[in-house]
PDB file of N, CA and C in Angstrom:
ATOM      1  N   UNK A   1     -27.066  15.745  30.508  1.00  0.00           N
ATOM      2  CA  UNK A   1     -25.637  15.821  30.299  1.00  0.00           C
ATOM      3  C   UNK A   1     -25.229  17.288  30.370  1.00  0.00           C
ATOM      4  N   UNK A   2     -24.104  17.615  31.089  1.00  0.00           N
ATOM      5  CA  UNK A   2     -23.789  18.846  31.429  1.00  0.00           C
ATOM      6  C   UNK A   2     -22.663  19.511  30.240  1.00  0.00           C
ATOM      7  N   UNK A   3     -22.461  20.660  29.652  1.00  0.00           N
ATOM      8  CA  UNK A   3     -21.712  21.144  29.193  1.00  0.00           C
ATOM      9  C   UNK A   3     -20.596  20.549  28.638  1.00  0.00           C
ATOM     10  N   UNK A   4     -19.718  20.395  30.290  1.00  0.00           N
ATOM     11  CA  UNK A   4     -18.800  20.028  30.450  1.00  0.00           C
ATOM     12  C   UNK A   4     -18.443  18.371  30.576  1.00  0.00           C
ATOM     13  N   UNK A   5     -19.427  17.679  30.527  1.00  0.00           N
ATOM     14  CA  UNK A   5     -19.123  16.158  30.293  1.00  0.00           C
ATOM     15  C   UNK A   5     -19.555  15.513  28.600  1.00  0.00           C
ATOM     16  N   UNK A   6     -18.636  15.805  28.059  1.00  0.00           N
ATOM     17  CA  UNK A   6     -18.896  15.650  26.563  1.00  0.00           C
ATOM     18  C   UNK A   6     -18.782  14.088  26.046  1.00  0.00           C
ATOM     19  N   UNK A   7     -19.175  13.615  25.255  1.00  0.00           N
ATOM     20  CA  UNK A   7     -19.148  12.356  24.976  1.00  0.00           C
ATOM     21  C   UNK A   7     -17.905  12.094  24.636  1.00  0.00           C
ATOM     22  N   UNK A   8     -17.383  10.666  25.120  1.00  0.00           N
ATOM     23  CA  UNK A   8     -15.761  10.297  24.591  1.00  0.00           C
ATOM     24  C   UNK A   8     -16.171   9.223  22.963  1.00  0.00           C
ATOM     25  N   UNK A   9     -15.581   9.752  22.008  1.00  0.00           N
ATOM     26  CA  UNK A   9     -15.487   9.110  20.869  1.00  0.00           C
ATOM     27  C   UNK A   9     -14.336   8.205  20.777  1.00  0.00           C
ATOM     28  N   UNK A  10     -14.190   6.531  20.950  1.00  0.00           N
ATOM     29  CA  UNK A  10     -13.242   5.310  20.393  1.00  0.00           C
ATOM     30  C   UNK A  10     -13.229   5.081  19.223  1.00  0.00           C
ATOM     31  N   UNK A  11     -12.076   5.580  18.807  1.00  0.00           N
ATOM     32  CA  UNK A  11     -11.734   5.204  17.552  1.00  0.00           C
ATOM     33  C   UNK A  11     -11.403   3.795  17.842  1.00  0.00           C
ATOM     34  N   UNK A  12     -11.420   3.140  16.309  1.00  0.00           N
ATOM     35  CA  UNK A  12     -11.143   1.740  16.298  1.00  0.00           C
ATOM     36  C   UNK A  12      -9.145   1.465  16.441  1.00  0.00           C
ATOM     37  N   UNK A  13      -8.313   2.711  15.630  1.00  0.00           N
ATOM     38  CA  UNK A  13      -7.216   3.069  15.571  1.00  0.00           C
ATOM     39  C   UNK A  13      -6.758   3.993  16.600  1.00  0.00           C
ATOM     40  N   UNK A  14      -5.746   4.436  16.706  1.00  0.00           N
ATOM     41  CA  UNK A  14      -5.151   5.326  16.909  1.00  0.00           C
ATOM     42  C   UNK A  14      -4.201   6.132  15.964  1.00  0.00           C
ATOM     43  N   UNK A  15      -3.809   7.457  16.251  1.00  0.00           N
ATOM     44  CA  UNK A  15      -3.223   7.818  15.449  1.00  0.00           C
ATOM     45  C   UNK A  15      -2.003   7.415  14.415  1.00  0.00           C
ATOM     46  N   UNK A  16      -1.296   6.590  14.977  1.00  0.00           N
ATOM     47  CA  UNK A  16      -0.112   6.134  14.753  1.00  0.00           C
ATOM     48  C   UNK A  16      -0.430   5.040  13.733  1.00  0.00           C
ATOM     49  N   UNK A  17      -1.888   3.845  13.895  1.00  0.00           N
ATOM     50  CA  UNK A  17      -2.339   3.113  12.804  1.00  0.00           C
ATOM     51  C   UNK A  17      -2.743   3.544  11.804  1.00  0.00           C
ATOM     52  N   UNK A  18      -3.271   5.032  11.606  1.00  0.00           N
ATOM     53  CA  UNK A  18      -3.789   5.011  10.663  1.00  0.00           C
ATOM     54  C   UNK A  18      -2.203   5.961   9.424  1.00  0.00           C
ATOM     55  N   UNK A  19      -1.370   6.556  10.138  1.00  0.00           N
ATOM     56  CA  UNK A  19       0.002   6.757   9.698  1.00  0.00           C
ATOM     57  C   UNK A  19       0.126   5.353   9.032  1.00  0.00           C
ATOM     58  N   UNK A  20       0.341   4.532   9.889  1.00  0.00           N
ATOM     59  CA  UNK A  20       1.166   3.405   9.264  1.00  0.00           C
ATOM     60  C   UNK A  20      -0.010   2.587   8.085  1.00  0.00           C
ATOM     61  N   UNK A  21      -0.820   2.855   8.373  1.00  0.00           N
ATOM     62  CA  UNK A  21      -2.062   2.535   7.284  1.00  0.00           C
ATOM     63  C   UNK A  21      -2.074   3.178   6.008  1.00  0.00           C
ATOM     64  N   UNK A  22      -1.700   4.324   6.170  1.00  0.00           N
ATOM     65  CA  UNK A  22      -1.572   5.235   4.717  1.00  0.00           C
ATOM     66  C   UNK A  22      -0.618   5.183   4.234  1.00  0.00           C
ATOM     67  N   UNK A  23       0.757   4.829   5.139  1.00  0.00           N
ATOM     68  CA  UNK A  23       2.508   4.433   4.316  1.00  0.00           C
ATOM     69  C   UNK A  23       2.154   3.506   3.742  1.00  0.00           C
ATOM     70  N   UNK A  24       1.112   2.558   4.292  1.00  0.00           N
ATOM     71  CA  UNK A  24       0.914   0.889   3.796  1.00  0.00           C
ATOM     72  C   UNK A  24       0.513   0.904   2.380  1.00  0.00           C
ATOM     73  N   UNK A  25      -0.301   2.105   2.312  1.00  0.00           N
ATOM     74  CA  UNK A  25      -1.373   1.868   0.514  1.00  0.00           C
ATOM     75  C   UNK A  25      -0.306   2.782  -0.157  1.00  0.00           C
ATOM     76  N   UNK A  26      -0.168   3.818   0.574  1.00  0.00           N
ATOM     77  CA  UNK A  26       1.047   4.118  -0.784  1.00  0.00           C
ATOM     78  C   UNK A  26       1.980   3.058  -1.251  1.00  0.00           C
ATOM     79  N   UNK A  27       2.809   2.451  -0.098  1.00  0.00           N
ATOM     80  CA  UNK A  27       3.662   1.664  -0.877  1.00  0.00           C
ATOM     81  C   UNK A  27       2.765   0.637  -1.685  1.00  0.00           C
ATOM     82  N   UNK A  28       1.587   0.203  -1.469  1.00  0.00           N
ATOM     83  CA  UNK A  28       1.118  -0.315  -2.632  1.00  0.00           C
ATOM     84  C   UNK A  28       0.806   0.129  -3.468  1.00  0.00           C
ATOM     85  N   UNK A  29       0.443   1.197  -4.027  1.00  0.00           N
ATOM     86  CA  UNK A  29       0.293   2.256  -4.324  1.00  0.00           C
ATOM     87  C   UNK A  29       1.848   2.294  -6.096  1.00  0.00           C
ATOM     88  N   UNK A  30       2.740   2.348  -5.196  1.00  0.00           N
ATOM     89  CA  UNK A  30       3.915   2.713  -5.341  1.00  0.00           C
ATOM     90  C   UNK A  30       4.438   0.934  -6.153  1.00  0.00           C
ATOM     91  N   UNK A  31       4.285  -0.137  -5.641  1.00  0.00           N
ATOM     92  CA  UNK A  31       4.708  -1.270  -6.088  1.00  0.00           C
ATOM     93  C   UNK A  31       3.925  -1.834  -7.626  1.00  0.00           C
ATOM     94  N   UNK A  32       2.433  -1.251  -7.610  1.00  0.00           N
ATOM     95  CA  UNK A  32       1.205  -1.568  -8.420  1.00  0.00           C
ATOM     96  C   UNK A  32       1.833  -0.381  -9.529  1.00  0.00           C
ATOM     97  N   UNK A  33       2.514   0.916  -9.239  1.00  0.00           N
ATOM     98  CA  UNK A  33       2.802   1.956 -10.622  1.00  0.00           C
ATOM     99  C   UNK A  33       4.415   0.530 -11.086  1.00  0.00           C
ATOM    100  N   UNK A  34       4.828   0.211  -9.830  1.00  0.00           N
ATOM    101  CA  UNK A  34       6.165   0.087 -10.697  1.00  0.00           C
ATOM    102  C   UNK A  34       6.121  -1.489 -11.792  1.00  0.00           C
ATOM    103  N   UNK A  35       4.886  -2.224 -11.116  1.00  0.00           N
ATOM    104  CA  UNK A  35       4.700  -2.906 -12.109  1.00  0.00           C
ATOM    105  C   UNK A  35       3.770  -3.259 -13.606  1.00  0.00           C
ATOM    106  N   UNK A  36       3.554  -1.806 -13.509  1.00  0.00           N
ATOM    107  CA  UNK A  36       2.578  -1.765 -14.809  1.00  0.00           C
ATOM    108  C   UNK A  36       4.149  -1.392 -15.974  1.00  0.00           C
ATOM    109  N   UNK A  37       2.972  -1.114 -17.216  1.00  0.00           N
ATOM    110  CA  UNK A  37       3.426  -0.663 -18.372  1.00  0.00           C
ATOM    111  C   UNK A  37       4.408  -2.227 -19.183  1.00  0.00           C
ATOM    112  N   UNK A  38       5.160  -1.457 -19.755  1.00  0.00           N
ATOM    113  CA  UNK A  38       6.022  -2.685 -20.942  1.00  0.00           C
ATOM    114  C   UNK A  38       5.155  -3.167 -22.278  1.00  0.00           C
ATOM    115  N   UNK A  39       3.997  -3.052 -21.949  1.00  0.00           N
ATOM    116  CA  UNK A  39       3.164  -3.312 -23.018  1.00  0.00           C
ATOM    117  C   UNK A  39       3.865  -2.837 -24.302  1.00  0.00           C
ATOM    118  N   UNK A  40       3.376  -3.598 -25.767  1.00  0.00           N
ATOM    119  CA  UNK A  40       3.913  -3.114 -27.059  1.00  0.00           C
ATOM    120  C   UNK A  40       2.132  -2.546 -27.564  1.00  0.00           C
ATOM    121  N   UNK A  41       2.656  -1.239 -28.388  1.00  0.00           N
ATOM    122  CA  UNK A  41       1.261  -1.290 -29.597  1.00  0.00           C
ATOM    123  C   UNK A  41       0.722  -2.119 -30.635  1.00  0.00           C
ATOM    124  N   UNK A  42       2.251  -3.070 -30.904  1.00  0.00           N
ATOM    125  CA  UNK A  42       2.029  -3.748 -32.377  1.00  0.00           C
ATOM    126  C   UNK A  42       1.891  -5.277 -31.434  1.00  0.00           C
ATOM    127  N   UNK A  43       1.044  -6.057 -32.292  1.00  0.00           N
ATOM    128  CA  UNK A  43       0.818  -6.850 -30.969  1.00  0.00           C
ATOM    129  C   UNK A  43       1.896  -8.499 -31.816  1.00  0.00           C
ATOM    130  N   UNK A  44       2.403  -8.047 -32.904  1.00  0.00           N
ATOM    131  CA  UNK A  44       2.669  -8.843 -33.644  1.00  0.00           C
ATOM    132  C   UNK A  44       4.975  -9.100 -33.017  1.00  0.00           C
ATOM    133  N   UNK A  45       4.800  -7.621 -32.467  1.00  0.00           N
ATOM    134  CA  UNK A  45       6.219  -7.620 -31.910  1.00  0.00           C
ATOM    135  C   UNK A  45       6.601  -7.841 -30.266  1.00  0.00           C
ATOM    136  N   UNK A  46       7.384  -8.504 -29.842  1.00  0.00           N
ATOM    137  CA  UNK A  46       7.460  -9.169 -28.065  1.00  0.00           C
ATOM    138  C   UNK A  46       8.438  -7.629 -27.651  1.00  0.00           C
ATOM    139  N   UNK A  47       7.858  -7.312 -26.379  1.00  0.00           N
ATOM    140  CA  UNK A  47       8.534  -6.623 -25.950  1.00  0.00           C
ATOM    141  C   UNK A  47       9.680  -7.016 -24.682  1.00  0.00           C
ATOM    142  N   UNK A  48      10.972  -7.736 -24.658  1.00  0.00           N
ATOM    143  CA  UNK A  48      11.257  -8.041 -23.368  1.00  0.00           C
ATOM    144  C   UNK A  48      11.415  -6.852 -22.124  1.00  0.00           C
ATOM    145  N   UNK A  49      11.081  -6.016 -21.809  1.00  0.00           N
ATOM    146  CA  UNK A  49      10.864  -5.438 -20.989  1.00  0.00           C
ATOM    147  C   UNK A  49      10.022  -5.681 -19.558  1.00  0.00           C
ATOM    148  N   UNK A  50       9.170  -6.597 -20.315  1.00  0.00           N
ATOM    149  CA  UNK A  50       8.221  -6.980 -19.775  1.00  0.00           C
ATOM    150  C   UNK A  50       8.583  -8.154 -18.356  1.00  0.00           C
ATOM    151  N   UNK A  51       9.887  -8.363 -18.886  1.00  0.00           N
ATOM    152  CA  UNK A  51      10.210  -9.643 -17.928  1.00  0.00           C
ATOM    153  C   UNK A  51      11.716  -9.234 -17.230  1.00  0.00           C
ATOM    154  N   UNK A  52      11.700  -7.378 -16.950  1.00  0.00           N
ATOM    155  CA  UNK A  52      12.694  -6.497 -16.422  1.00  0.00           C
ATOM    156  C   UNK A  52      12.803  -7.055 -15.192  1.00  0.00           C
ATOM    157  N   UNK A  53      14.088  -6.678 -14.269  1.00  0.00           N
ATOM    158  CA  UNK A  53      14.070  -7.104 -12.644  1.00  0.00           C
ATOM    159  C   UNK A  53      13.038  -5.987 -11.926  1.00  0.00           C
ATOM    160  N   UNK A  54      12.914  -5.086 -12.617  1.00  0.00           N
ATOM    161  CA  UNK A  54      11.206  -3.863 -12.296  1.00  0.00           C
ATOM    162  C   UNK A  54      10.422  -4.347 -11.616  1.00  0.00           C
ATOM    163  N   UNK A  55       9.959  -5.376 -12.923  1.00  0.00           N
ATOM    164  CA  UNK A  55       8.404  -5.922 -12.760  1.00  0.00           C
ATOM    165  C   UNK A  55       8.363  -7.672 -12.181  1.00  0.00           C
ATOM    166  N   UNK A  56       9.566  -7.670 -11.775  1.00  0.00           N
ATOM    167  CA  UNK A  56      10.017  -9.485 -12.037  1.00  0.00           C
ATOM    168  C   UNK A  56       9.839  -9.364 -10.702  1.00  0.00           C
ATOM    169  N   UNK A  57      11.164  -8.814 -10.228  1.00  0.00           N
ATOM    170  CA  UNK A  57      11.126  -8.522  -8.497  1.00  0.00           C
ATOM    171  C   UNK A  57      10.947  -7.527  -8.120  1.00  0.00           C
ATOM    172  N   UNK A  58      11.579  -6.186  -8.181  1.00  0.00           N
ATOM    173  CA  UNK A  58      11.340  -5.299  -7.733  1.00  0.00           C
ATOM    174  C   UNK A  58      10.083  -4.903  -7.224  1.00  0.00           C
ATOM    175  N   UNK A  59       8.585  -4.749  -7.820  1.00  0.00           N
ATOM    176  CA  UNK A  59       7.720  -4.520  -7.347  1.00  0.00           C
ATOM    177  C   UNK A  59       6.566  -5.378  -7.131  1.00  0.00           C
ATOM    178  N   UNK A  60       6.603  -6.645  -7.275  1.00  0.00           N
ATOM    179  CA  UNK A  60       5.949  -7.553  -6.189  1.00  0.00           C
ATOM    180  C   UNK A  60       7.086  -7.921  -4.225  1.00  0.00           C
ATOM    181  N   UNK A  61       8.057  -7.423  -4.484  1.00  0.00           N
ATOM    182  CA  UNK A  61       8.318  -6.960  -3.340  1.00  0.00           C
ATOM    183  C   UNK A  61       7.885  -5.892  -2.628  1.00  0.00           C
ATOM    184  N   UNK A  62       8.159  -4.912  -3.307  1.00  0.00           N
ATOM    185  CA  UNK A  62       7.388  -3.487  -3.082  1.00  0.00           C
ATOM    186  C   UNK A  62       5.684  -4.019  -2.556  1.00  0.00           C
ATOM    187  N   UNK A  63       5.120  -4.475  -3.398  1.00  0.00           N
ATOM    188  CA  UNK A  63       3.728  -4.988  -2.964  1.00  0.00           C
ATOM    189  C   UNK A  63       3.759  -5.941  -1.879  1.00  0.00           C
ATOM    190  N   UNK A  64       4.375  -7.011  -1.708  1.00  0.00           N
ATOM    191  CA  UNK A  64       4.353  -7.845  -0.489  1.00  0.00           C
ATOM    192  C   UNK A  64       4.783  -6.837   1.000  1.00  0.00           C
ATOM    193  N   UNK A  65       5.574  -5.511   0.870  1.00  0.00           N
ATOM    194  CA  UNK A  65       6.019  -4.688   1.953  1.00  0.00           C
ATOM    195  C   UNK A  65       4.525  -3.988   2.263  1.00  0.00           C
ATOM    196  N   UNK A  66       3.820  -3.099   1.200  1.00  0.00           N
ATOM    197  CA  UNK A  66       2.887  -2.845   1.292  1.00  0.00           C
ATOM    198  C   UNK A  66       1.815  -3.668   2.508  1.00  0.00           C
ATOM    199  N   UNK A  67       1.461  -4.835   2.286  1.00  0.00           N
ATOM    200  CA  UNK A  67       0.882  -5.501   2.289  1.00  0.00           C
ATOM    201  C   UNK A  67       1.360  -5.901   3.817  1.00  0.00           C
ATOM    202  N   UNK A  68       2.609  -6.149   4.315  1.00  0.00           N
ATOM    203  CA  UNK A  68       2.995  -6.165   5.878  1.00  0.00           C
ATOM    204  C   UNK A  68       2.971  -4.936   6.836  1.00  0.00           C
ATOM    205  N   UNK A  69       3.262  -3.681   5.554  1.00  0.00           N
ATOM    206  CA  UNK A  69       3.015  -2.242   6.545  1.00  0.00           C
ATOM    207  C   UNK A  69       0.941  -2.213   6.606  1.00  0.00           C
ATOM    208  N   UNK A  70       0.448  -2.801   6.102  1.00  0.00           N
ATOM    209  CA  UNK A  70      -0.858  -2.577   6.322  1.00  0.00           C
ATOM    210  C   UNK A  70      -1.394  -3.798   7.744  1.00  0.00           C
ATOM    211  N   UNK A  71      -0.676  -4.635   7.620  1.00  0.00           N
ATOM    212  CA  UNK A  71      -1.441  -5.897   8.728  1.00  0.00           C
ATOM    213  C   UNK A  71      -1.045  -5.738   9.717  1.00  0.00           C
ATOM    214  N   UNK A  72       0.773  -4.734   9.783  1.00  0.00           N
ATOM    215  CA  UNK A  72       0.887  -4.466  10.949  1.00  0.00           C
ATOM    216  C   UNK A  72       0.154  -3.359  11.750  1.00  0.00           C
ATOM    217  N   UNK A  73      -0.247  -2.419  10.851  1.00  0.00           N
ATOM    218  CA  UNK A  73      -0.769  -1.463  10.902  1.00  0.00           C
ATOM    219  C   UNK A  73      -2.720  -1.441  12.009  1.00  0.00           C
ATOM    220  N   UNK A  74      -2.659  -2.976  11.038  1.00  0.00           N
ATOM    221  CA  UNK A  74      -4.271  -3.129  11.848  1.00  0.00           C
ATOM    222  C   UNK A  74      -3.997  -3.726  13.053  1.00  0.00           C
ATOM    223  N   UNK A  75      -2.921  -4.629  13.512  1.00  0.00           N
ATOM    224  CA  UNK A  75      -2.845  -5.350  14.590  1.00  0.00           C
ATOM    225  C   UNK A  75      -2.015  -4.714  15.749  1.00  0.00           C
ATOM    226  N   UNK A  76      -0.971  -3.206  15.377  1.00  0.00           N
ATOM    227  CA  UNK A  76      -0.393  -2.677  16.657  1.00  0.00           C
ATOM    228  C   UNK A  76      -1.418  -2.062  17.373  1.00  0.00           C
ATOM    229  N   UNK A  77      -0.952  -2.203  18.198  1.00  0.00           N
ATOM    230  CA  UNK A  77      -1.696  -1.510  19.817  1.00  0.00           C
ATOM    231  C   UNK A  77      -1.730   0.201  19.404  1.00  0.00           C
ATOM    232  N   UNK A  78      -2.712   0.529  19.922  1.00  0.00           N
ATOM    233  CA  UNK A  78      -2.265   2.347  20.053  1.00  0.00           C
ATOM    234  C   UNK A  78      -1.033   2.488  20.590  1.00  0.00           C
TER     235      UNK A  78
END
């Protein structure tokens, strides 16, 4: 092999998948922070927080987006 004929490396992605691959986990990322917490210390008192539009909808949407920016992510073309 000469110098100048260097081996070609195939990625499985291209650049643009693995962009849209890393928006993908943040926003999960991002949906998984917004539905934590609400918890109480005293376990004897209910906290309704827990059943906020946050954690109700807001971020199992957030997670289901996640979750479409990642599949699209594996299945676009370069």
């Amino acid at each position: 092999m000469n110098a100048s004929e260097q081996p070609t490396t195939n990625f499985a992605f291209g650049r643009s998948n693995y962009v849209w691959l890393g928006v993908g986990i943040a926003t999960l990322i991002l949906g998984y922070a917004l539905m934590s917490g609400g918890g109480s210390d005293d376990p004897n008192v209910f906290d309704e927080s827990i059943f906020s539009f946050r954690r109700i909808t807001l971020a199992p949407s957030v997670v289901l987006a996640g979750y479409g920016l990642i599949f699209y992510a594996i299945l676009k073309k370069r």
